[in-house]
N, C-alpha and C. Protein backbone atom coordinates (compact mmCIF):
# COMPACT_ATOMS: atom_id res chain seq x y z
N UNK A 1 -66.12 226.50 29.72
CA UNK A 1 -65.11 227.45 29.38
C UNK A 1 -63.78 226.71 29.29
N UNK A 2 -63.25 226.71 28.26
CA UNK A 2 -61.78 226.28 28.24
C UNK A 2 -60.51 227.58 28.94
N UNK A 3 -59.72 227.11 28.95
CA UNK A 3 -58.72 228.11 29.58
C UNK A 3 -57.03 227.40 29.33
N UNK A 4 -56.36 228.16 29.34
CA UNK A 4 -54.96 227.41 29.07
C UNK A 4 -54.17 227.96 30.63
N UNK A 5 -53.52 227.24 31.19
CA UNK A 5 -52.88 227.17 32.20
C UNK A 5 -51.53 227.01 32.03
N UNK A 6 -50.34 227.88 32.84
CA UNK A 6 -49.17 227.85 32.36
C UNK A 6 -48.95 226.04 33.47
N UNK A 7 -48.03 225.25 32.69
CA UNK A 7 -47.71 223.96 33.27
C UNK A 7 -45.77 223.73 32.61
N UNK A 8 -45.22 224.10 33.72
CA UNK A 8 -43.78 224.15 33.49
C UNK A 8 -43.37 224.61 32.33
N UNK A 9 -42.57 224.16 31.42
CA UNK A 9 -42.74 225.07 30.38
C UNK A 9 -43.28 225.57 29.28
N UNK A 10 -44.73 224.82 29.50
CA UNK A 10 -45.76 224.75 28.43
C UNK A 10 -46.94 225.36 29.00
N UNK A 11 -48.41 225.24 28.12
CA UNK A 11 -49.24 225.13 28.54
C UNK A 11 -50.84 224.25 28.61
N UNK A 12 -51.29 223.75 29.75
CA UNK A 12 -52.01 222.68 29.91
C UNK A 12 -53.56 223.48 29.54
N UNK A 13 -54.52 222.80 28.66
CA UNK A 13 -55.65 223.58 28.65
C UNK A 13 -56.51 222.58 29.72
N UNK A 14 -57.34 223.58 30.19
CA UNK A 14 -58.15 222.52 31.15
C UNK A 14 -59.89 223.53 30.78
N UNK A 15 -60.71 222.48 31.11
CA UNK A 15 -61.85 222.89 30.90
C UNK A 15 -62.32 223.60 32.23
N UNK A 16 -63.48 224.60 32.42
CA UNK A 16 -63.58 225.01 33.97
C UNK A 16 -64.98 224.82 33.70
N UNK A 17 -65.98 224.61 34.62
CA UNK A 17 -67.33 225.24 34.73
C UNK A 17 -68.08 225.46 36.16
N UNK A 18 -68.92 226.21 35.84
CA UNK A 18 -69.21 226.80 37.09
C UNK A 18 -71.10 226.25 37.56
N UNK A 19 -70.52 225.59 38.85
CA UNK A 19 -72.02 225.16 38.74
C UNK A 19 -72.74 225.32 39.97
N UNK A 20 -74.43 225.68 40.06
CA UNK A 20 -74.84 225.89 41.08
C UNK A 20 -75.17 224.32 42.36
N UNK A 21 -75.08 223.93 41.91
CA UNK A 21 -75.44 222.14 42.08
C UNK A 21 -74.45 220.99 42.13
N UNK A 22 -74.08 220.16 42.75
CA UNK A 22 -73.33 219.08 42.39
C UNK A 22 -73.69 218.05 41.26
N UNK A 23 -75.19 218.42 41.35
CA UNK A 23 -75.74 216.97 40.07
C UNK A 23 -75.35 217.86 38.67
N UNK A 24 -75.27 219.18 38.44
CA UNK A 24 -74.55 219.61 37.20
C UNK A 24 -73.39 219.05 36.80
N UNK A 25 -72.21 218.81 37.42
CA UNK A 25 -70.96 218.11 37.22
C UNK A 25 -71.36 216.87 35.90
N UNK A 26 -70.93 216.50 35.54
CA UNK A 26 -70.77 215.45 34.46
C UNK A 26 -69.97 214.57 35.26
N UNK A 27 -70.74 212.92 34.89
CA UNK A 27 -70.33 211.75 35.39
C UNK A 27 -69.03 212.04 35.25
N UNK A 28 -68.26 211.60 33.93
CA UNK A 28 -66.81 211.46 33.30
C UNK A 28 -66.45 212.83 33.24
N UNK A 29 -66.51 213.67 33.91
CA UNK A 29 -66.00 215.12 33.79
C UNK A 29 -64.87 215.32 34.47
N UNK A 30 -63.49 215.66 33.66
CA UNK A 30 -61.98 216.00 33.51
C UNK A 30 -61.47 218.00 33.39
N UNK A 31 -61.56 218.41 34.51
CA UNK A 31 -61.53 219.66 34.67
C UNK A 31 -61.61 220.22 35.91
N UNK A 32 -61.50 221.10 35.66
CA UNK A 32 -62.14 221.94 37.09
C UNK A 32 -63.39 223.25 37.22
N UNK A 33 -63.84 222.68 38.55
CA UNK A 33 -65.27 223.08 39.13
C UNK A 33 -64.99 223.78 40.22
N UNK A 34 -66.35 224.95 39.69
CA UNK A 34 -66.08 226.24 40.65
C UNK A 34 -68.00 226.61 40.95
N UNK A 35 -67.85 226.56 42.77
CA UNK A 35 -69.22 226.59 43.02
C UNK A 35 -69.16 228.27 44.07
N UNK A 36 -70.28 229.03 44.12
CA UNK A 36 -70.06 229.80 45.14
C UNK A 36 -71.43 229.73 45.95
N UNK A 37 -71.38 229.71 47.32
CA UNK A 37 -72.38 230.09 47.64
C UNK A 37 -72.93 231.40 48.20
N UNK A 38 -74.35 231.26 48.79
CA UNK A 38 -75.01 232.63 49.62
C UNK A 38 -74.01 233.22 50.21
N UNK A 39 -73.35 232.01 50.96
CA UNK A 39 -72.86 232.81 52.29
C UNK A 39 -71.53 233.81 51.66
N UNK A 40 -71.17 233.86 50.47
CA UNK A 40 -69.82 233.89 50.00
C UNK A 40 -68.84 232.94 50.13
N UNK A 41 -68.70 231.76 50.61
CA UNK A 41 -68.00 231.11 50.32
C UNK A 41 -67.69 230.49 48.93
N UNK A 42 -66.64 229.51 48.84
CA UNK A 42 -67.02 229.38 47.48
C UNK A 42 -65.79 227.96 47.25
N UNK A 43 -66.38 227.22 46.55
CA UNK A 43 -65.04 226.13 46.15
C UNK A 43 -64.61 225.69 45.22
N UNK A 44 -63.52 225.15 44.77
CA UNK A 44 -62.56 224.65 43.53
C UNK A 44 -62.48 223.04 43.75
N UNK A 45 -62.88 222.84 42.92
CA UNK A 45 -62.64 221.06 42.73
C UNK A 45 -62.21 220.65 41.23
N UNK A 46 -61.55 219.93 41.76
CA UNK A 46 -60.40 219.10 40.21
C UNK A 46 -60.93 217.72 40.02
N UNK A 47 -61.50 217.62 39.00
CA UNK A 47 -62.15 216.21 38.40
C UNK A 47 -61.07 215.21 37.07
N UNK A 48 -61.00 214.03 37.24
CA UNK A 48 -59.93 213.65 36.20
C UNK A 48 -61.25 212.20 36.20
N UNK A 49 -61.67 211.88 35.25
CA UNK A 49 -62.79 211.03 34.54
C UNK A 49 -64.01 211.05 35.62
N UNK A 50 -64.55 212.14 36.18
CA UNK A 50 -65.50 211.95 37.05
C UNK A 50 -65.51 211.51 38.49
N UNK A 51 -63.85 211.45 39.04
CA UNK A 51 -63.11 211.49 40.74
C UNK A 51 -62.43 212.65 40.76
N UNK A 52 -62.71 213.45 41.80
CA UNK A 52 -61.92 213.94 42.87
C UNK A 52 -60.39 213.57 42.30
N UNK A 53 -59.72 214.30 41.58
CA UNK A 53 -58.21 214.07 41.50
C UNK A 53 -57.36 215.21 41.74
N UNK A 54 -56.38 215.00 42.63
CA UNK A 54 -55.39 216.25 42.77
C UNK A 54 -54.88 216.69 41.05
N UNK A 55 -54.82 218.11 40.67
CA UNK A 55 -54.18 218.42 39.32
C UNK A 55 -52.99 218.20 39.64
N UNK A 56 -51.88 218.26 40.65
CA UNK A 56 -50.99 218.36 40.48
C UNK A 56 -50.54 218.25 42.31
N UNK A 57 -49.39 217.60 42.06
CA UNK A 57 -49.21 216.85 43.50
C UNK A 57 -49.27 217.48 44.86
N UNK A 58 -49.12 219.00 44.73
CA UNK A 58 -49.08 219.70 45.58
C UNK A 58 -50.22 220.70 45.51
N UNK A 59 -51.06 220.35 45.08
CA UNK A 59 -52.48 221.46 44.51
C UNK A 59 -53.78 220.18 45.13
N UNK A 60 -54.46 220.58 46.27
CA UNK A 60 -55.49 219.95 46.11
C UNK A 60 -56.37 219.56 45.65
N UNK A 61 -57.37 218.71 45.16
CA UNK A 61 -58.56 218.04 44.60
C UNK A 61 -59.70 219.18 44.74
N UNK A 62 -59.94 219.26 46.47
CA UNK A 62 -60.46 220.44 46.61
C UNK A 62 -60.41 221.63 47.88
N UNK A 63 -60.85 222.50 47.45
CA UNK A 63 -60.71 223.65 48.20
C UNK A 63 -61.88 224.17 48.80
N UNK A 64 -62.12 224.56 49.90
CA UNK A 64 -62.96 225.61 50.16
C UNK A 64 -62.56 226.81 50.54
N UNK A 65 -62.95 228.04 49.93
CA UNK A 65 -62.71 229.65 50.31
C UNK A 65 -63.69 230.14 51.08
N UNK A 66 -63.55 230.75 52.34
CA UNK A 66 -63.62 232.13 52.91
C UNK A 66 -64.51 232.96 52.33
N UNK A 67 -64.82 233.79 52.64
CA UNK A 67 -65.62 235.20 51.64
C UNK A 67 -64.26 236.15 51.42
N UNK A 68 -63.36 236.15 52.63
CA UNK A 68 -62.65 236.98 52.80
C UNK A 68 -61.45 236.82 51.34
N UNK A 69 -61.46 234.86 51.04
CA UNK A 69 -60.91 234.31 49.91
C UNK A 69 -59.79 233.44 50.99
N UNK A 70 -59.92 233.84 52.17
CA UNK A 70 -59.01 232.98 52.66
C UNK A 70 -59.18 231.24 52.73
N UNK A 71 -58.26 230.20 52.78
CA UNK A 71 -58.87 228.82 52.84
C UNK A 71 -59.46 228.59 54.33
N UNK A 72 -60.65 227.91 53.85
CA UNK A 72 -61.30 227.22 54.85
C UNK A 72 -60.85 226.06 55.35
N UNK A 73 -60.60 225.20 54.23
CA UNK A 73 -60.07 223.54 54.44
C UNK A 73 -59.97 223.47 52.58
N UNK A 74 -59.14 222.26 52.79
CA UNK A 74 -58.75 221.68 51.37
C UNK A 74 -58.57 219.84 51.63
N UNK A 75 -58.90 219.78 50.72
CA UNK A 75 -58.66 217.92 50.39
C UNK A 75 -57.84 217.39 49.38
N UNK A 76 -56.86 216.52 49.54
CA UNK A 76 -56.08 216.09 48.14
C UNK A 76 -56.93 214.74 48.14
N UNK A 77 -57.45 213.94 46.89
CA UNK A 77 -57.91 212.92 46.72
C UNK A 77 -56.77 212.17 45.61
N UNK A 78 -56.86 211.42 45.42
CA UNK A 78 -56.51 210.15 44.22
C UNK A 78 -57.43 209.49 43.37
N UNK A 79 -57.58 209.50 42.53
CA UNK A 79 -59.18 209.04 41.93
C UNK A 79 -60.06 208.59 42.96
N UNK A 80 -60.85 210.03 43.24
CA UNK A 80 -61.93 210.06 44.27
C UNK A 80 -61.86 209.73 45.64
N UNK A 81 -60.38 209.33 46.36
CA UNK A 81 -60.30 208.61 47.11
C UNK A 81 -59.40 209.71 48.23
N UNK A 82 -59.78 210.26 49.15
CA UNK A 82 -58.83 210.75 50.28
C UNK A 82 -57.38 210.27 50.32
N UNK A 83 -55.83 210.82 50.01
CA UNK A 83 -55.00 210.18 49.92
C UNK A 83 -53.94 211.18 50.80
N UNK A 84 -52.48 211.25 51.53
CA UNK A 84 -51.97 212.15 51.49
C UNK A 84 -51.06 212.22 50.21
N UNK A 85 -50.62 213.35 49.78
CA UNK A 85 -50.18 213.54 48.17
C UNK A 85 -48.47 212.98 48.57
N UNK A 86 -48.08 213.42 49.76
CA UNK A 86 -46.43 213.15 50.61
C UNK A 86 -46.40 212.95 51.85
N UNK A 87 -45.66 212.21 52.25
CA UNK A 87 -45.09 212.24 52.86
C UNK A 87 -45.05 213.24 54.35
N UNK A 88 -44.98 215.02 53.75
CA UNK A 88 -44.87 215.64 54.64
C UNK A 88 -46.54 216.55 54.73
N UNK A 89 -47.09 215.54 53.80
CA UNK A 89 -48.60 216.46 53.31
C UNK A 89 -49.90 215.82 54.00
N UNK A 90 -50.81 215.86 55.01
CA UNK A 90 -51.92 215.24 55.41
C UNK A 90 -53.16 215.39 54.13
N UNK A 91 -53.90 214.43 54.11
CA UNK A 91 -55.06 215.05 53.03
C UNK A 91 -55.65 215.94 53.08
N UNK A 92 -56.22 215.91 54.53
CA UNK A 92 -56.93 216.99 54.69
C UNK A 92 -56.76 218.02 56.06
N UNK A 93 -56.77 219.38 55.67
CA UNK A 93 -56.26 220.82 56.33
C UNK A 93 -57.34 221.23 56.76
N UNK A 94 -57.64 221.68 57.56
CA UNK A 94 -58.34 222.80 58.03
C UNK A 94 -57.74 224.08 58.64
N UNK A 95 -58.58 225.57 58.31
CA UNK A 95 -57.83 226.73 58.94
C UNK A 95 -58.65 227.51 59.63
N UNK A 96 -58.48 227.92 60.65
CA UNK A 96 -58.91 229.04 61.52
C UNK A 96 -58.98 230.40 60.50
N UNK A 97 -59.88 231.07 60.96
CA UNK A 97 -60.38 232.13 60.35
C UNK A 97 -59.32 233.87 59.98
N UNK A 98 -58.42 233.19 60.80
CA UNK A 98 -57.00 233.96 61.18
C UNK A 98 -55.85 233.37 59.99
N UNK A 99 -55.96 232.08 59.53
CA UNK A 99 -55.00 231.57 58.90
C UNK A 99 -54.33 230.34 59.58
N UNK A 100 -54.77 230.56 60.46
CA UNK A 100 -53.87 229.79 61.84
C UNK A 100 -54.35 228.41 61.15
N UNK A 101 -53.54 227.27 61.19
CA UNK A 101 -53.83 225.96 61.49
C UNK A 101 -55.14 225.09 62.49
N UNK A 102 -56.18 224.33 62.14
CA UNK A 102 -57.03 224.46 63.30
C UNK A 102 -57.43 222.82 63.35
N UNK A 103 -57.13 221.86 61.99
CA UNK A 103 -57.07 220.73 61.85
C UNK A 103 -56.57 219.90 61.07
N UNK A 104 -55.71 218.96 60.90
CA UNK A 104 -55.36 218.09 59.92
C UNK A 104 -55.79 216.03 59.78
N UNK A 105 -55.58 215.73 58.80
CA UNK A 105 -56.27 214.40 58.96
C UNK A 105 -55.57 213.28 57.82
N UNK A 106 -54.66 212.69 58.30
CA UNK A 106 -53.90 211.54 57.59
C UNK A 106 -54.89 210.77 56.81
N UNK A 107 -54.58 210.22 55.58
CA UNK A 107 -55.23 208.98 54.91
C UNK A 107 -54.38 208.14 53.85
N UNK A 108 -54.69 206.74 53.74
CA UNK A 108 -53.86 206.19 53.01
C UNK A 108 -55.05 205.47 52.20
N UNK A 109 -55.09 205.95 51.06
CA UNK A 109 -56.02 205.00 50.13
C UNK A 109 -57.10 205.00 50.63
N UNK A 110 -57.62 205.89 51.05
CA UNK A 110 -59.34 206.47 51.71
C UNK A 110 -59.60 206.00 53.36
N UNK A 111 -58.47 205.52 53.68
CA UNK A 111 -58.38 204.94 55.15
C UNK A 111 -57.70 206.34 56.49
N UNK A 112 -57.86 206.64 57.40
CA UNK A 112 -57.25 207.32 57.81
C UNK A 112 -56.44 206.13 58.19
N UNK A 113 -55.10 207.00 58.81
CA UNK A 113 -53.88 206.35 58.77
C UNK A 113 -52.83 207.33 59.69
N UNK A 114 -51.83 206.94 60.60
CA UNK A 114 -51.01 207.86 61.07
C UNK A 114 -49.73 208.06 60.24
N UNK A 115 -49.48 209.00 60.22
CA UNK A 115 -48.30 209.76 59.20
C UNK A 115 -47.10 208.63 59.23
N UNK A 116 -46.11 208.91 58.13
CA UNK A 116 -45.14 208.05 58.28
C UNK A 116 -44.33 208.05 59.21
N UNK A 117 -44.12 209.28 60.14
CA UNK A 117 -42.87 209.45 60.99
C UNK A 117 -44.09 209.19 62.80
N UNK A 118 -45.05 208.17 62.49
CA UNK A 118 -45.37 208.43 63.86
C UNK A 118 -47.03 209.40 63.88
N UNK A 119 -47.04 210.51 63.33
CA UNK A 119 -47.89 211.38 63.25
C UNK A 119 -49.23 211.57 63.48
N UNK A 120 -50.09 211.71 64.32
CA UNK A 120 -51.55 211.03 64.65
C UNK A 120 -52.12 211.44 63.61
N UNK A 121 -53.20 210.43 63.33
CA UNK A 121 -53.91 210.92 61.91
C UNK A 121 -54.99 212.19 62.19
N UNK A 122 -55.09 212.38 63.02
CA UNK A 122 -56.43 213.49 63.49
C UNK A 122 -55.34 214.15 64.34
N UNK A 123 -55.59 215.22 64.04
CA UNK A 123 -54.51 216.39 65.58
C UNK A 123 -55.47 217.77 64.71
N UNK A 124 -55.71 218.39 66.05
CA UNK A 124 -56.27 219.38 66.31
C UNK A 124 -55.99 220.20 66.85
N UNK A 125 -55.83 221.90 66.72
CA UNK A 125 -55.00 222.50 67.61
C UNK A 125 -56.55 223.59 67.88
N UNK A 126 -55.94 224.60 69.08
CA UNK A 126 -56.61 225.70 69.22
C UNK A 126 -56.50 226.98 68.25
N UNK A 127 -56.99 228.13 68.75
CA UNK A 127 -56.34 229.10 67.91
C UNK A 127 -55.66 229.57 68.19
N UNK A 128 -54.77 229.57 69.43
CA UNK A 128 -53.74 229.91 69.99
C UNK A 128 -52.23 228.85 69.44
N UNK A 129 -52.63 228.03 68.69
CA UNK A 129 -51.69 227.24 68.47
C UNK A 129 -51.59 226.08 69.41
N UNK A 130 -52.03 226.00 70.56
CA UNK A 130 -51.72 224.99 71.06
C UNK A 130 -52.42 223.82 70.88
N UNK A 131 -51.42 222.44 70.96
CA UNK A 131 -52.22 221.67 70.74
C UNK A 131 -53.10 220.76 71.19
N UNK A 132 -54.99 220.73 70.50
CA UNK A 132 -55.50 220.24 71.82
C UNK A 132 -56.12 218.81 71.73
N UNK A 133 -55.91 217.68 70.26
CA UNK A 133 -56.12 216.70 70.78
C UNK A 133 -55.12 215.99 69.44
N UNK A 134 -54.95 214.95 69.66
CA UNK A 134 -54.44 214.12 68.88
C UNK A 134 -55.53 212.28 68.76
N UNK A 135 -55.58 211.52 67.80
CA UNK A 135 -56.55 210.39 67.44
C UNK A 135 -55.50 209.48 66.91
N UNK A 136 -54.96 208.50 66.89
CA UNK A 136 -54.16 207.75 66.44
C UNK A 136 -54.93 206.79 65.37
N UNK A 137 -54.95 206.13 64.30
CA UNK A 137 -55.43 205.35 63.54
C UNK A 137 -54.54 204.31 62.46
N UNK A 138 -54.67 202.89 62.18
CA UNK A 138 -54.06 202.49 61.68
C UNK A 138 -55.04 201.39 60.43
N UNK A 139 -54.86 201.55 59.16
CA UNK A 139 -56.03 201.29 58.49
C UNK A 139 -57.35 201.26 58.97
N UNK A 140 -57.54 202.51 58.90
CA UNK A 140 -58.83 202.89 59.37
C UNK A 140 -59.37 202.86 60.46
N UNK A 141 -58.80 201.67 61.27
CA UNK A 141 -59.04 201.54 62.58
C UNK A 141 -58.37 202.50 63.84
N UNK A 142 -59.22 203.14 64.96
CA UNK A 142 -58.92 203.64 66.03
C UNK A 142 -57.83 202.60 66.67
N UNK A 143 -56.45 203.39 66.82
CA UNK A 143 -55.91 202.79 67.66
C UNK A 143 -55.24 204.01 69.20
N UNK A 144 -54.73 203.03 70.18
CA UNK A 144 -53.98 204.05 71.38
C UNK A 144 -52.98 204.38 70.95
């Protein structure tokens, strides 16, 4: 299915398809992919020549939905590769079933990595908000 997407003051066409399978995807496939499952969940993934690519710097690679439609977790990649998109952005989110915040996870070029200001690359909170662990990492490696 083609589709046109508003993109600042124009519009971007992007291809979509919907597949039950991951081996459906196309090697070199430039678009976006939409899977649902049994349970109702369901996810969005952005492909740019056959990787995992964020569409747009602040839009993740991919998503997982909720039944409810709420996010489950999301990933920003870089051609296929776990990246954070900024600065103030971890790659990857996770959410409590409430909305609440429940995990995040630094990466630099598919490496976990601690944020620029210090930031543990793994921090985990409760659902109360509080927070209950933090993992420090520096190219990939566990550090104290």
């Amino acid at each position: 299915m083609m589709e046109l997407l508003p993109n600042s003051m124009s519009f971007r066409v992007i291809t979509t398809i919907d597949v039950t399978a991951e081996t459906e995807i196309p090697a070199d496939f430039t678009g976006r992919v939409r899977r649902s499952f049994d349970s109702e969940q369901r996810y969005v993934a952005w492909y740019a020549n056959g990787y995992l690519d964020d569409p747009t710097r602040s839009h993740p690679a991919y998503r997982v939905h909720r039944a409810n439609g709420r996010v489950k977790y999301e990933m920003h990649y870089r051609a296929g590769v776990l990246d954070d998109p900024d600065q103030r952005t971890p790659a990857v989110r996770g959410y409590y079933a409430s909305g609440g915040m429940h995990y995040e996870e630094r990466y630099t070029h598919g490496r976990r990595n601690d944020g620029p200001n210090g930031e543990a690359a793994v921090r985990k909170w409760r659902a109360d908000g509080t927070l209950r662990h933090e993992i420090h990492y520096r190219n990939g490696l566990r550090s104290s």
